[in-house]
C-alpha atoms as a PDB file:
ATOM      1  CA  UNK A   1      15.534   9.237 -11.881  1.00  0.00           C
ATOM      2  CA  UNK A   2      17.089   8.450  -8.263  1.00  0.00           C
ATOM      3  CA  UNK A   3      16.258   5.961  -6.338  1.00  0.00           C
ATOM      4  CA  UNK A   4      14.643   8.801  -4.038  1.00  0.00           C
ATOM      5  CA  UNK A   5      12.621  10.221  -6.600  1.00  0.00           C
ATOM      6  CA  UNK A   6      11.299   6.772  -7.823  1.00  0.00           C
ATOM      7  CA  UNK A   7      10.420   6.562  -4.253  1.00  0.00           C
ATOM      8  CA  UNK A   8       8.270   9.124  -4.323  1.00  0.00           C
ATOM      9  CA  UNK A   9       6.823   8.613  -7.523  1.00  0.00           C
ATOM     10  CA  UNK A  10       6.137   5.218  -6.310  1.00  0.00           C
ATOM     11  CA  UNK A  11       3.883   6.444  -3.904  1.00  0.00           C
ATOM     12  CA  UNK A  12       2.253   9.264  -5.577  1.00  0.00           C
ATOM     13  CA  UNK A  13       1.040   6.445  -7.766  1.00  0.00           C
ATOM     14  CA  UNK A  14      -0.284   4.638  -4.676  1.00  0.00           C
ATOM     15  CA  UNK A  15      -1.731   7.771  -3.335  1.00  0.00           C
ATOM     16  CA  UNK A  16      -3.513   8.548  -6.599  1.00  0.00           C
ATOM     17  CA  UNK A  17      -5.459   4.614  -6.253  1.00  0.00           C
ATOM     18  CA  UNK A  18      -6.494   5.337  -2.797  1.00  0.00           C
ATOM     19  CA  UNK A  19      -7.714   8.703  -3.536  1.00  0.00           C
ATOM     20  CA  UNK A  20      -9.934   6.904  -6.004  1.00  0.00           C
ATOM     21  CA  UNK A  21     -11.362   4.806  -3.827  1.00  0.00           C
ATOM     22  CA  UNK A  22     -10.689   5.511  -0.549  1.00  0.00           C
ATOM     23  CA  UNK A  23     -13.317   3.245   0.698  1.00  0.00           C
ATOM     24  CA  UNK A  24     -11.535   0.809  -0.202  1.00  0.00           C
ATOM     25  CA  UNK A  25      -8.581   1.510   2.582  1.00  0.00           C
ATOM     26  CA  UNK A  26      -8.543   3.120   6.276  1.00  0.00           C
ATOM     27  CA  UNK A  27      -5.387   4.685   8.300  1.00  0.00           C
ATOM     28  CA  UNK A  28      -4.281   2.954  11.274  1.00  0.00           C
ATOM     29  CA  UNK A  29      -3.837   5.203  14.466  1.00  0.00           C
ATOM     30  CA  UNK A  30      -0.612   3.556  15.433  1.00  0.00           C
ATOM     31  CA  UNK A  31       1.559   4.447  12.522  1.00  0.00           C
ATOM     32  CA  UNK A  32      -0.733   6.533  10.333  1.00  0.00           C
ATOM     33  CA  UNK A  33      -0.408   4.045   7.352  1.00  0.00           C
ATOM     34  CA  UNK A  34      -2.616   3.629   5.120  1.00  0.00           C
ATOM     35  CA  UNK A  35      -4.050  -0.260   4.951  1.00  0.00           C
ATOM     36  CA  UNK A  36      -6.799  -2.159   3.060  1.00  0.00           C
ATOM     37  CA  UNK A  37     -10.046  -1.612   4.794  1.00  0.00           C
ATOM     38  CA  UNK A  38     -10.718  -5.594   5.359  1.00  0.00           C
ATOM     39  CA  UNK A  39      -7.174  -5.817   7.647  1.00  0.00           C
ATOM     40  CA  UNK A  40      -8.129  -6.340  11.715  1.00  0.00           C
ATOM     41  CA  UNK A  41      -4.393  -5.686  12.259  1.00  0.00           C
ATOM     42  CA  UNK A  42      -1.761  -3.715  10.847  1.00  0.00           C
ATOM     43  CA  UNK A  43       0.393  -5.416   9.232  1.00  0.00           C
ATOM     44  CA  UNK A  44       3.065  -2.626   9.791  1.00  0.00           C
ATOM     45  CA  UNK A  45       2.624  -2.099  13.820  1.00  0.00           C
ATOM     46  CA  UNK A  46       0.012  -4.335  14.475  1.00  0.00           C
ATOM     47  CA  UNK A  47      -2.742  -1.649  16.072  1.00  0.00           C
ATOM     48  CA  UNK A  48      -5.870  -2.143  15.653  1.00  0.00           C
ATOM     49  CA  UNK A  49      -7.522   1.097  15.826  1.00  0.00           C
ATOM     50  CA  UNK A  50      -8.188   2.717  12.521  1.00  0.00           C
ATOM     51  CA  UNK A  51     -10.063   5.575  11.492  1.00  0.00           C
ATOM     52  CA  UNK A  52     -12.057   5.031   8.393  1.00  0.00           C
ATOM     53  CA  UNK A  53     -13.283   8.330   7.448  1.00  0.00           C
ATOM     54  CA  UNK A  54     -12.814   8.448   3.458  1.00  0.00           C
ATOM     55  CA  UNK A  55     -11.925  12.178   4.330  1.00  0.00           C
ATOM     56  CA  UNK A  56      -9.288  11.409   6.646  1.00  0.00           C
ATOM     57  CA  UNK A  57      -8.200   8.503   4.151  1.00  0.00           C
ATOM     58  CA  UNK A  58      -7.668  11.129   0.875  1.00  0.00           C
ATOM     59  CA  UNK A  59      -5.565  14.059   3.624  1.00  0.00           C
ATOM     60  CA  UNK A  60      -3.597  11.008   4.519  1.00  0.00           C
ATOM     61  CA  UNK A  61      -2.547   9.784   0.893  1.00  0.00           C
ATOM     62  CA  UNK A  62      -1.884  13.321  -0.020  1.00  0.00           C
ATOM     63  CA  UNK A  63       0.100  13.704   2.696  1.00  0.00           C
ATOM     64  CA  UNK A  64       2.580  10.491   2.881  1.00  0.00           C
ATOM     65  CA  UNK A  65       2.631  10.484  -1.242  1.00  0.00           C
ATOM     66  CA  UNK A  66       4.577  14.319  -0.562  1.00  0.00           C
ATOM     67  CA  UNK A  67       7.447  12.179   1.897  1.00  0.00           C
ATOM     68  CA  UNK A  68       9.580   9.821   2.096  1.00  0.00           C
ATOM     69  CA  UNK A  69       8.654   6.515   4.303  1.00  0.00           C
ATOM     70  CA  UNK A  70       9.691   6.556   7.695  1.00  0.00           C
ATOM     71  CA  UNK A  71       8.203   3.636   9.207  1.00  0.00           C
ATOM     72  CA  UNK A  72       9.194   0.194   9.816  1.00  0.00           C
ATOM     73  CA  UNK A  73       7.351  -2.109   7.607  1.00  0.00           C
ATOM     74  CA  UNK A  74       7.264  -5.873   7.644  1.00  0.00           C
ATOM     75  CA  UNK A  75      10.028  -5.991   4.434  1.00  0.00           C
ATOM     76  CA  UNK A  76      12.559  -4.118   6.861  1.00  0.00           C
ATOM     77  CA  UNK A  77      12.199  -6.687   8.873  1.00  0.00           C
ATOM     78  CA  UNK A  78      13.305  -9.526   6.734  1.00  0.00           C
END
């Protein structure tokens, strides 16, 4: 497996625990990641508008666990 394709399966595994409980999460407005549903702030982009919408949450893991990652997250930072 590449390193792309463990990507991916990476977070098709991800996807598949917030589509079980997607309570449990919300998406933030400002970068459209998905974040635990107790978080104020992203810890990605630091918005703090989120839609929590367990809907919204499941079309959101479905659709980031089918691409690659394109934001900046905290690690990239380092």
């Amino acid at each position: 497996m590449t390193k792309d394709n463990t990507a991916l399966a990476d977070r098709a595994k991800r996807a598949r625990r917030i589509i079980k409980n997607p309570n449990l999460y919300k998406v933030c407005f400002g970068c459209e990641s998905i974040v635990a549903s107790k978080v104020n702030i992203c810890p990605n982009c630091h918005a703090y508008h989120f839609e929590e919408n367990e809907d919204f949450v499941i079309h959101q893991a479905r659709v980031l666990s089918t691409r690659e990652q394109n934001s900046v997250v905290a690690n990239d930072l380092l």
